[in-house]
Protein backbone atom coordinates (compact mmCIF):
# COMPACT_ATOMS: atom_id res chain seq x y z
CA UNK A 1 -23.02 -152.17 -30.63
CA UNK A 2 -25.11 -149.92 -28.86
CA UNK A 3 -25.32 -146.13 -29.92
CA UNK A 4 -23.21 -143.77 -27.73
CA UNK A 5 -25.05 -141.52 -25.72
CA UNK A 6 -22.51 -139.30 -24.26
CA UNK A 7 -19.89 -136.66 -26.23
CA UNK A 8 -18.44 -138.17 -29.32
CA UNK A 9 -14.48 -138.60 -29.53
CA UNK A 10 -13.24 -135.79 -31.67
CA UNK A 11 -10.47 -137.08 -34.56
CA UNK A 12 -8.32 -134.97 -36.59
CA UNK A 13 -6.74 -135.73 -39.70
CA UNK A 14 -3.16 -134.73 -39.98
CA UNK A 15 -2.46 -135.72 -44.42
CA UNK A 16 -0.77 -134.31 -47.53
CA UNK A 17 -3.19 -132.89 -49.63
CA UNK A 18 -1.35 -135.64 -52.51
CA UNK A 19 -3.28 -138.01 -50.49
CA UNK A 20 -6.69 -136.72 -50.04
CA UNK A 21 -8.69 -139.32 -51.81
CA UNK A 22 -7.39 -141.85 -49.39
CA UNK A 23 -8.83 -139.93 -46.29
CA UNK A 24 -11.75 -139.73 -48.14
CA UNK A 25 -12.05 -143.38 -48.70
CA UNK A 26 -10.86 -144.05 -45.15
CA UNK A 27 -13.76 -141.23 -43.75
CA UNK A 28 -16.22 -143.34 -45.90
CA UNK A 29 -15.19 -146.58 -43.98
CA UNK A 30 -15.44 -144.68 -40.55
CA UNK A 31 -19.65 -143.54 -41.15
CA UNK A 32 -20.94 -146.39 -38.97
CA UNK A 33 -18.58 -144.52 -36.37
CA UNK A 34 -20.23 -141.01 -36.75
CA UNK A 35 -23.79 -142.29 -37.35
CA UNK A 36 -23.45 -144.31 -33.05
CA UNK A 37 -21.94 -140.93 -32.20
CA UNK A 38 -18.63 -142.82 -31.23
CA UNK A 39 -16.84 -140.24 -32.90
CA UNK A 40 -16.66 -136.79 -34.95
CA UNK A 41 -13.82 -135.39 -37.14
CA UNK A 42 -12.09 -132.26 -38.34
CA UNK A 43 -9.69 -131.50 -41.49
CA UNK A 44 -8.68 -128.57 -43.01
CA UNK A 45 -11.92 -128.49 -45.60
CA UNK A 46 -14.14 -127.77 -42.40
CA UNK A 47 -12.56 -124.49 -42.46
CA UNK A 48 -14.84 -121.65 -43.80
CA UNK A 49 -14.35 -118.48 -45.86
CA UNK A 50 -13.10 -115.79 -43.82
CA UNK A 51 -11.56 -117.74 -41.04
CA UNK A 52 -7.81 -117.41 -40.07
CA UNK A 53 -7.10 -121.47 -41.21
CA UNK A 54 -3.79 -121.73 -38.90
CA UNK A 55 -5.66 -120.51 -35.90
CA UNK A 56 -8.53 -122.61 -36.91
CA UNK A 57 -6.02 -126.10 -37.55
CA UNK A 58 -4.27 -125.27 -34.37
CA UNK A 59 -7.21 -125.12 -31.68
CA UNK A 60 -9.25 -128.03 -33.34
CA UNK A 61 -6.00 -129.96 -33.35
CA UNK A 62 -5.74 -128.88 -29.13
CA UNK A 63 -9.04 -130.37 -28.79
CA UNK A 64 -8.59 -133.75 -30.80
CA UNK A 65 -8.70 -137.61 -28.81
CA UNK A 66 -7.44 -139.11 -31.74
CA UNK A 67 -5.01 -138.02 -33.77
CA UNK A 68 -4.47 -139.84 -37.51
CA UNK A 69 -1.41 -139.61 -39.27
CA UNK A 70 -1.71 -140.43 -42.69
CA UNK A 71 1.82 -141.50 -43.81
CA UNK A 72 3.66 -141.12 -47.18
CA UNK A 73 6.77 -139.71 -48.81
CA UNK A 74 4.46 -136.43 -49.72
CA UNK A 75 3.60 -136.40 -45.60
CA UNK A 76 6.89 -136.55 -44.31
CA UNK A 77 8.33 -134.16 -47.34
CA UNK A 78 5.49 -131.62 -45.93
CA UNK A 79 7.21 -129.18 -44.00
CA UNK A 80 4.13 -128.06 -42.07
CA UNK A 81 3.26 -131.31 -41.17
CA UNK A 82 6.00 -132.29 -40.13
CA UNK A 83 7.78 -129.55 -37.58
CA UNK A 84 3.96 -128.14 -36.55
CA UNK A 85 1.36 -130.58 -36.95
CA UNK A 86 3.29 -133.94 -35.95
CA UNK A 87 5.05 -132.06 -32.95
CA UNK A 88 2.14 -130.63 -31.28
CA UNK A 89 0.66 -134.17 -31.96
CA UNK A 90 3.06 -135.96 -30.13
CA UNK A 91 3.57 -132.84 -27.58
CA UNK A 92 0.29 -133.91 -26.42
CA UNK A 93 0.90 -137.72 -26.70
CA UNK A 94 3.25 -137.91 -24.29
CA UNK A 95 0.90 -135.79 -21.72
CA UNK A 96 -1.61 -138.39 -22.05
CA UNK A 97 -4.16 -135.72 -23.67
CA UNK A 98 -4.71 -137.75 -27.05
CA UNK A 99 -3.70 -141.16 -28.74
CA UNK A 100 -1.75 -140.39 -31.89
CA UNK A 101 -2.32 -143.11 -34.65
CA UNK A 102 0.33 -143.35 -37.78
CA UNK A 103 -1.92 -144.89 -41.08
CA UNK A 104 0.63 -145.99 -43.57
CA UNK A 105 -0.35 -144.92 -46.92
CA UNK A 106 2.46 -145.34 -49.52
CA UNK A 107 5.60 -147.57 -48.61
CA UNK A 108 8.36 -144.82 -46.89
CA UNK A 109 10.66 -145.12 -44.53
CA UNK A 110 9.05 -143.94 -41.48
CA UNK A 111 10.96 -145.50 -39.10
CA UNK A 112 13.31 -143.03 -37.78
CA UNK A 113 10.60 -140.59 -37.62
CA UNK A 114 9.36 -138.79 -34.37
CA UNK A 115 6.61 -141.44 -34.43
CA UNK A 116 8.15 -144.39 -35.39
CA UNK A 117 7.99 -145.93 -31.76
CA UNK A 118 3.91 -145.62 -32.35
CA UNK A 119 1.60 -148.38 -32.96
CA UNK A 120 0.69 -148.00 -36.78
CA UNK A 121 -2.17 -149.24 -39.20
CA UNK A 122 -2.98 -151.01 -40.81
CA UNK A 123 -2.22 -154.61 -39.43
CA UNK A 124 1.91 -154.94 -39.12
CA UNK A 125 2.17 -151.27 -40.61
CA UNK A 126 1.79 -152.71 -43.96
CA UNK A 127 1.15 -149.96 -46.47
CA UNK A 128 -2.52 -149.42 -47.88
CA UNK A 129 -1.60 -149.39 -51.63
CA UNK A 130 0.10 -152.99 -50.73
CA UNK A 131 -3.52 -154.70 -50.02
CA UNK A 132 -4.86 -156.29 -53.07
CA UNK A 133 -8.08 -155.59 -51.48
CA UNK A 134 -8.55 -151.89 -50.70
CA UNK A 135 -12.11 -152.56 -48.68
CA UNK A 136 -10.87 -154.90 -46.71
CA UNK A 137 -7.50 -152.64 -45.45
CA UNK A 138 -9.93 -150.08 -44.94
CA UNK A 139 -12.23 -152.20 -42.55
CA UNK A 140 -9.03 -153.07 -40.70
CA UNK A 141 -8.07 -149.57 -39.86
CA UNK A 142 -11.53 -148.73 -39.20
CA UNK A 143 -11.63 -151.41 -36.36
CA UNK A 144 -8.66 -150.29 -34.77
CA UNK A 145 -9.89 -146.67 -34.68
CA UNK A 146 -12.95 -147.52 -33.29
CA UNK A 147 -11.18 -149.81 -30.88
CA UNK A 148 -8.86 -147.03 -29.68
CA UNK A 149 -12.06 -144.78 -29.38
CA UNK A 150 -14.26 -147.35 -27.44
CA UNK A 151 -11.15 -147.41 -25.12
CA UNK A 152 -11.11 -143.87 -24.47
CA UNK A 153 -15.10 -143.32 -23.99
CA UNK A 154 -14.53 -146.44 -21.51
CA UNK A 155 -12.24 -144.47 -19.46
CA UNK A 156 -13.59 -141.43 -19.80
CA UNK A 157 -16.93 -142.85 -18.28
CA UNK A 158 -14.61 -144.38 -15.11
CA UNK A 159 -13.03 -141.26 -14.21
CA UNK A 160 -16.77 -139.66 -14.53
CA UNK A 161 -17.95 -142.58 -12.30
CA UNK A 162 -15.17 -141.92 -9.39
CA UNK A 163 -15.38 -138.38 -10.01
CA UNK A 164 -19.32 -138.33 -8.83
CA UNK A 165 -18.86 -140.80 -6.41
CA UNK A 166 -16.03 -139.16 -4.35
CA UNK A 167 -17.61 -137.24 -1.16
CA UNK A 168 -16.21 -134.26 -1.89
CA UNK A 169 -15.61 -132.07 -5.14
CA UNK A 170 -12.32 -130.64 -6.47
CA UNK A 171 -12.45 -128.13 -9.61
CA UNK A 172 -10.33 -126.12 -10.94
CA UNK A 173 -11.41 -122.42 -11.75
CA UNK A 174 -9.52 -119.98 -13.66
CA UNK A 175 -9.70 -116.43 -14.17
CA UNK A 176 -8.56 -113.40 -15.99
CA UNK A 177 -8.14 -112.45 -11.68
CA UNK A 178 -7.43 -115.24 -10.22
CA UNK A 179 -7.05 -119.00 -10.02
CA UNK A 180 -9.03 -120.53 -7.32
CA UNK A 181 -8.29 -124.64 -6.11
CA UNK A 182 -10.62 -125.96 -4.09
CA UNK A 183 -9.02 -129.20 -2.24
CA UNK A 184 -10.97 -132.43 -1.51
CA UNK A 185 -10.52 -136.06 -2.02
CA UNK A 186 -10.94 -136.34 -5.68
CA UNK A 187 -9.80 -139.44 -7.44
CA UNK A 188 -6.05 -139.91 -8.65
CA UNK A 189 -7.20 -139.61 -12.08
CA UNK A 190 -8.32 -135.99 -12.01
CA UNK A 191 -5.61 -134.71 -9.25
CA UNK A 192 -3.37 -135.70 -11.90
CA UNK A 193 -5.22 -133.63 -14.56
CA UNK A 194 -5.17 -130.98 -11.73
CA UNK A 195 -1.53 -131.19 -11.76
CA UNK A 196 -0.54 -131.24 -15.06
CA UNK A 197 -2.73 -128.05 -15.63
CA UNK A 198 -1.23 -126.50 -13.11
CA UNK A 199 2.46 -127.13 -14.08
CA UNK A 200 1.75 -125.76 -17.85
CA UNK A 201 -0.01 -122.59 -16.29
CA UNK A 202 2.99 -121.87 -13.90
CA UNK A 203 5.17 -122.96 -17.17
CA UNK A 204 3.12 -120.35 -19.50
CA UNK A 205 3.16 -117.81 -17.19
CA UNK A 206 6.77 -117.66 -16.76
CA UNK A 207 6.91 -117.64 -20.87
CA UNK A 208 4.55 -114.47 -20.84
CA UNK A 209 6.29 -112.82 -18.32
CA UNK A 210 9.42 -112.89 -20.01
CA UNK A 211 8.05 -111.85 -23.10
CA UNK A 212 6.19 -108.81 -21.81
CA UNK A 213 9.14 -107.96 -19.84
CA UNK A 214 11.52 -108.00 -23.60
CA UNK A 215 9.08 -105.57 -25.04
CA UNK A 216 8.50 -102.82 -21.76
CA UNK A 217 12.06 -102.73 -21.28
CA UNK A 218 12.70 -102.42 -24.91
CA UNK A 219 10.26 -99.60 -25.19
CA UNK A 220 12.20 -97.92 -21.93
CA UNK A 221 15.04 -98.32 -23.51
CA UNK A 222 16.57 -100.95 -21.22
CA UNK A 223 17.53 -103.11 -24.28
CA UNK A 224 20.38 -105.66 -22.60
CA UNK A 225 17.32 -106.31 -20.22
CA UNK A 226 14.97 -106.51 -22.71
CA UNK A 227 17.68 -109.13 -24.69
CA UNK A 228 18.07 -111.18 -21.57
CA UNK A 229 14.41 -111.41 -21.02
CA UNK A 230 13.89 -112.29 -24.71
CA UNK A 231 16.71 -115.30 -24.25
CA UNK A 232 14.69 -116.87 -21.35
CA UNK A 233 11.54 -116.73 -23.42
CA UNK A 234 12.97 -118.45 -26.16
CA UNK A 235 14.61 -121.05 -24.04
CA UNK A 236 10.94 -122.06 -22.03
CA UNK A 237 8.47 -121.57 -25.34
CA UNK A 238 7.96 -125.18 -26.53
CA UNK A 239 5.00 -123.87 -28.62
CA UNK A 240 7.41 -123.51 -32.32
CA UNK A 241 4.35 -121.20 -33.67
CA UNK A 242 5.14 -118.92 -30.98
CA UNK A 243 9.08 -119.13 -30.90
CA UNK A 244 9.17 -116.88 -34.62
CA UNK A 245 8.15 -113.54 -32.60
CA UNK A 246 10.23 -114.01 -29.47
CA UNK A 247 13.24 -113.86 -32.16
CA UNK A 248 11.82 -110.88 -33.82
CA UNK A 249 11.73 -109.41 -29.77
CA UNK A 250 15.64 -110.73 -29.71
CA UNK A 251 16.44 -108.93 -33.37
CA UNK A 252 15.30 -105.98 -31.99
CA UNK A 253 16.63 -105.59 -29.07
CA UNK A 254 19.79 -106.72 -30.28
CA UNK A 255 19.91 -104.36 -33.08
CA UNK A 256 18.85 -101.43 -30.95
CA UNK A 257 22.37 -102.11 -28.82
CA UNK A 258 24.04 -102.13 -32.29
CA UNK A 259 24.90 -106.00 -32.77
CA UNK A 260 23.56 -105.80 -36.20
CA UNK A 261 25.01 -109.54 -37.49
CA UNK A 262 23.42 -111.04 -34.26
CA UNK A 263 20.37 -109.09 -35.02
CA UNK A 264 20.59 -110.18 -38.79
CA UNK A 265 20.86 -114.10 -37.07
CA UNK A 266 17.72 -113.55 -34.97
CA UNK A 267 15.78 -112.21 -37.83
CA UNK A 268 16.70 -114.76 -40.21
CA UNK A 269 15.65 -117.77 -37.43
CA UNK A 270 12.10 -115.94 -37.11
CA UNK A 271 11.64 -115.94 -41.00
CA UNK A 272 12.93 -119.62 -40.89
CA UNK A 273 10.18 -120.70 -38.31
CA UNK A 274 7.44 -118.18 -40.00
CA UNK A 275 8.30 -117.39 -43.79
CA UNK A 276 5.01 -115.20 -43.52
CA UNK A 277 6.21 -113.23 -40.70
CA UNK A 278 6.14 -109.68 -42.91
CA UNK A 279 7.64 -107.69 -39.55
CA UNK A 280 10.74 -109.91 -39.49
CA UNK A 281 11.50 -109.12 -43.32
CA UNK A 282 11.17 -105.28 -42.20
CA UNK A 283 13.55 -105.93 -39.42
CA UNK A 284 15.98 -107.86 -41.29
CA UNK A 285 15.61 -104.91 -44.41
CA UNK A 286 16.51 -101.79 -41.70
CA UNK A 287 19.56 -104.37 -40.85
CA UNK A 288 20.88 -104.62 -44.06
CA UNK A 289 20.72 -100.85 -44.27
CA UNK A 290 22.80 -100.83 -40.91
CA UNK A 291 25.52 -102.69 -42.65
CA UNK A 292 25.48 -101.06 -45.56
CA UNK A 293 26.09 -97.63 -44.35
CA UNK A 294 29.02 -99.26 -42.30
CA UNK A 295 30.44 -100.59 -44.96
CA UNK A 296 30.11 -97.41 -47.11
CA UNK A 297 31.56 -95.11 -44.14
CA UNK A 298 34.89 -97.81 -43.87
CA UNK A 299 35.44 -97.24 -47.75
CA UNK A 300 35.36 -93.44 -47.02
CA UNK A 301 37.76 -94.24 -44.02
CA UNK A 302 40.02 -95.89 -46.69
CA UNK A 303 39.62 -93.95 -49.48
CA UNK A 304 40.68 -90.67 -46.73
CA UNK A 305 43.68 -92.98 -45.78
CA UNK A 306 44.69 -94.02 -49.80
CA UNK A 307 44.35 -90.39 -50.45
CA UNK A 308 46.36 -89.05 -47.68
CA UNK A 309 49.49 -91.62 -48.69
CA UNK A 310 49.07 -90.49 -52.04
CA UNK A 311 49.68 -87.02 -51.31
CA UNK A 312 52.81 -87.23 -49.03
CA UNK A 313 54.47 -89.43 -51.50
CA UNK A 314 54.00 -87.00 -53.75
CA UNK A 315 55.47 -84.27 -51.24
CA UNK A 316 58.50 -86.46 -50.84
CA UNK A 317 58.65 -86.49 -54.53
CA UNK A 318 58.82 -83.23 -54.54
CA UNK A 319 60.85 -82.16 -52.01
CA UNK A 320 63.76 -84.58 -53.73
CA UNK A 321 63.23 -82.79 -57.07
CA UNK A 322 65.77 -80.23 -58.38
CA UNK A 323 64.06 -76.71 -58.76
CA UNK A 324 63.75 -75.74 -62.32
CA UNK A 325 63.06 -72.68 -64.07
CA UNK A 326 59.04 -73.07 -65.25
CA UNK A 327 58.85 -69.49 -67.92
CA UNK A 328 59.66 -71.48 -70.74
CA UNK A 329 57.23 -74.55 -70.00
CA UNK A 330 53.83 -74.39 -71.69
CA UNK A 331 51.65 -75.43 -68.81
CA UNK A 332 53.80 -74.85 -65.04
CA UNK A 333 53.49 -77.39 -62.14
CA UNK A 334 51.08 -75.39 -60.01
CA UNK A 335 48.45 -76.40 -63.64
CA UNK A 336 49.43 -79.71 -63.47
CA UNK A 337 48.46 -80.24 -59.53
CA UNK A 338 45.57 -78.48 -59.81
CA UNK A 339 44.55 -80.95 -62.58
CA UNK A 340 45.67 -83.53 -60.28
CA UNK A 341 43.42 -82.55 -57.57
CA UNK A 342 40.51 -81.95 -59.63
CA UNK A 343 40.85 -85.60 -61.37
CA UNK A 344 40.95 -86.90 -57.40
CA UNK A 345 37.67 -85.11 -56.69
CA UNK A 346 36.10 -86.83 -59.40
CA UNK A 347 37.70 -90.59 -59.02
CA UNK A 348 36.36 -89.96 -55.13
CA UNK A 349 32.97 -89.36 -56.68
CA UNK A 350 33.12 -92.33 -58.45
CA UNK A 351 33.77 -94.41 -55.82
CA UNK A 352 31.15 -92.78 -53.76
CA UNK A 353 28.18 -93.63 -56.50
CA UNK A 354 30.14 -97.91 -56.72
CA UNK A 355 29.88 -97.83 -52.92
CA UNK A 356 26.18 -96.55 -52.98
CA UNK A 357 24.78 -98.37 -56.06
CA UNK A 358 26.52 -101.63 -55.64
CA UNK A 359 27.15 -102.40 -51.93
CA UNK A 360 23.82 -104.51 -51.02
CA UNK A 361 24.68 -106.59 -54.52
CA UNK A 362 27.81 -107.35 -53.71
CA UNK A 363 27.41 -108.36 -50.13
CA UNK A 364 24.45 -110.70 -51.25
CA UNK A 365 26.57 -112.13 -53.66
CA UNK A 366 29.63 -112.67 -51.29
CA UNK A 367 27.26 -113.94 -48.94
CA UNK A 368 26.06 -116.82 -51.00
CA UNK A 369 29.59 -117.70 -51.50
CA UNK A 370 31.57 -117.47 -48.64
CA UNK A 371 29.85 -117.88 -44.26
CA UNK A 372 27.33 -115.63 -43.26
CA UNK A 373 30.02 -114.63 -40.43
CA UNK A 374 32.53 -113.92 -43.16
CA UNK A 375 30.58 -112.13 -45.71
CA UNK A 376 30.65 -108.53 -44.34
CA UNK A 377 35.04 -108.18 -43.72
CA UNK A 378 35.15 -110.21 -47.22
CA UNK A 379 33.26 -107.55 -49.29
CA UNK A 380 34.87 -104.68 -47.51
CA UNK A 381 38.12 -105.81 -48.70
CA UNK A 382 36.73 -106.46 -52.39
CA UNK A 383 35.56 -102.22 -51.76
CA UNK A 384 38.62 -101.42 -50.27
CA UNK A 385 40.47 -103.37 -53.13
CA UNK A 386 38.08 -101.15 -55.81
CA UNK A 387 39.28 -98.14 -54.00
CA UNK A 388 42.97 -99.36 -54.25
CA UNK A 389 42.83 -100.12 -57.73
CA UNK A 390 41.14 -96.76 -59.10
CA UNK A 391 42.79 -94.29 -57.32
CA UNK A 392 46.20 -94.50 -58.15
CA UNK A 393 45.65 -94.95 -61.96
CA UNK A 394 42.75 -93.32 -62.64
CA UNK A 395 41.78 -95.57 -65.17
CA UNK A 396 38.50 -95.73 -67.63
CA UNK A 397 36.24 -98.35 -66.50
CA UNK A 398 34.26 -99.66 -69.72
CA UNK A 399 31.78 -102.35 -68.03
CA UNK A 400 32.14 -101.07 -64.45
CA UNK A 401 29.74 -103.97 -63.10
CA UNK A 402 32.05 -106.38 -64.77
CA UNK A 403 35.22 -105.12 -63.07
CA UNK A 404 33.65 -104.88 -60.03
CA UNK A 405 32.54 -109.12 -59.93
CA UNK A 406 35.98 -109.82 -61.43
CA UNK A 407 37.70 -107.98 -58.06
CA UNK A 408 35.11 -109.51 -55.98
CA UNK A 409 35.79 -113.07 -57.47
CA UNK A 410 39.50 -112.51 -56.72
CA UNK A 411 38.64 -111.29 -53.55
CA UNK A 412 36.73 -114.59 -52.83
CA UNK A 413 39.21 -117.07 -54.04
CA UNK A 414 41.87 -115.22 -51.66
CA UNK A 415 39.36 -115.85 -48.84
CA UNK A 416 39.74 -119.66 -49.40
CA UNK A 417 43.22 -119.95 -50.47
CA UNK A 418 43.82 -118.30 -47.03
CA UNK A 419 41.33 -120.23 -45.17
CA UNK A 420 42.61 -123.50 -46.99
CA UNK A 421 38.53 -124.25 -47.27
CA UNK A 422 36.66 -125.25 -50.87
CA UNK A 423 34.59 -123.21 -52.34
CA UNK A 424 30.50 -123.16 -51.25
């Protein structure tokens, strides 16, 4: 066929790295494509020192025609590909903006996959490492690309043809100002471009606005506002690489009012959409710190209230007591409650340096064992429990980090024997 004179069809290749050599073979198979200018592609090795390689994967994936999906178990194991790559693929899909292409590389189940309803290579979606003849698979996937490509240049020209033909002219120009629509009668085709456009502007817009609105009334200090404007942002983004910093916006401004687990939740979701996200591990860090200083001051509050029972049982002990003559006694009773109360002041210490060394450990380690919503009231009783079970004896604590898991554990299995749950 003739050489194409006109822009090339731009193809991206969405792959495991496991299965590089077989996008190399296949990009070997497509050179009669590049060399008629039919088509041009992108991967990730066209990106050069220096750049910033999501920014670079996202935009030339935005302006792909044809997107291939080169299946296997490594593929759909990627988490990358699969929740970024093969969503924003199929995002634009659906709009009509690109023809996504599963290849079937290794034999997987790919069927219940987001793109299982997709018309896959090569012939019946048999895998490639099936063919007992590798050259000839390849040829068959190479015609169907180049069939899918001669179809889009074909249309492409049409709506080019109509476009220049109508009488009149409609464009679409945007500005950092304004947007400006001038209305004619342009074909169906591109009003319907117009339209689409114009509905993810209005739809981006609103996603902006909410966002900017979080962080002003944040900074003002208006931080349910700011929370309720985060919420709406969260609920319009369908971009997921920008969700992870509208729920650092939420963590913030939820943690500001003093709803530190919610804050902890929001935190957590933004590290779970963007483990690189170094200002949601910050966040999450001055959280933790929130928790643990409310945790410390409710030991104080119990240690006060263990200390104050103490001391009017032992004023009803005393009260009861026959008064006996002291001259003859080596040491009197005042000596003995003034060793009392010093021994107090220094089991009180004690407990202050357990609260303040151990408290993060232990609620990390309750919080692997036991719900996330749980894990705070469950390690203040295993503190309040420590408290309980030094004061009154004073006792000598050889291995203290050992008696301190052993009350935790018990503290843990009393969780679920009163839950009636197993174990995590």
């Amino acid at each position: 066929m003739s050489e194409n004179t006109g822009k090339p069809v731009q193809l991206f290749y969405c792959y495991s790295h496991t299965d590089k050599a077989f996008r190399n073979e296949l990009d070997q198979h497509l050179s009669r494509l590049y060399r008629s200018r039919l088509i041009n592609t992108w991967y990730d090795l066209d990106i050069m020192p220096g750049d910033v390689w999501e920014e670079k994967i996202n935009r030339n994936l935005d302006m792909a025609q044809i997107i291939l999906l080169l299946v296997s178990a490594d593929f759909i194991a990627s988490d990358y590909c699969y929740s970024r790559e093969i969503q924003r693929a199929l995002e634009r899909h659906a709009k009509g903006e690109a023809r996504v292409i599963p290849i079937i590389v290794h034999p997987v189940d790919w069927k219940g996959t987001p793109f299982s309803l997709l018309q896959a290579l090569p012939q019946d979606g048999q895998p490639i490492t099936l063919w007992s003849n590798r050259d000839q698979v390849f040829a068959d996937v190479a015609r169907g690309i180049e069939k899918v490509a001669r179809e889009l240049l074909s249309l492409k020209e049409s709506a080019e043809s109509q476009f220049n033909n109508a009488g009149d002219v409609v464009f679409l120009e945007r500005s950092s100002a304004s947007l400006t629509v001038q209305r004619s009668s342009a074909s169906l085709i591109s009003l319907q471009k117009i339209i689409l456009f114009l509905i993810e502007f209005v739809h981006n817009t609103y996603v902006a606005f909410y966002s900017g609105s979080a962080s002003v009334s944040r900074f003002c200090g208006f931080n349910a506002i700011a929370l309720k404007a985060a919420e709406h942002a969260i609920d319009l983004e369908r971009n997921v690489s920008r969700q992870p910093r509208l729920y650092l916006s939420k963590g913030r401004a939820l943690f500001n009012l003093k709803r530190y687990s919610e804050a902890l939740d929001a935190y957590n979701t933004a590290i779970h959409l963007d483990s690189n996200l170094s200002q949601a591990y910050r966040s999450r860090g001055k959280v933790y710190a929130q928790l643990a200083q409310q945790a410390y001051d409710e030991s104080q509050r119990l240690s006060q209230e263990t200390s104050e029972v103490a001391i009017s049982e032992k004023v009803v002990e005393l009260e009861n007591e026959p008064i006996r003559s002291t001259t003859h006694l080596p040491g009197t009773q005042q000596d003995a409650h003034s060793r009392a109360h010093i021994s107090d002041r220094i089991e009180y210490q004690v407990i202050e340096r357990l609260v303040q060394t151990y408290y993060g450990e232990i609620l990390k380690y309750v919080s692997e064992k036991v719900p996330e919503k749980d894990a705070r009231d469950v390690t203040q009783e295993c503190f309040a429990r420590i408290t309980a079970s030094l004061l009154p004896r004073g006792k000598e604590i050889k291995n203290e980090r050992a008696w301190l898991y052993a009350i935790t554990r018990n503290c843990i299995a009393d969780y679920y024997v009163s839950q009636k749950k197993k174990p995590l």
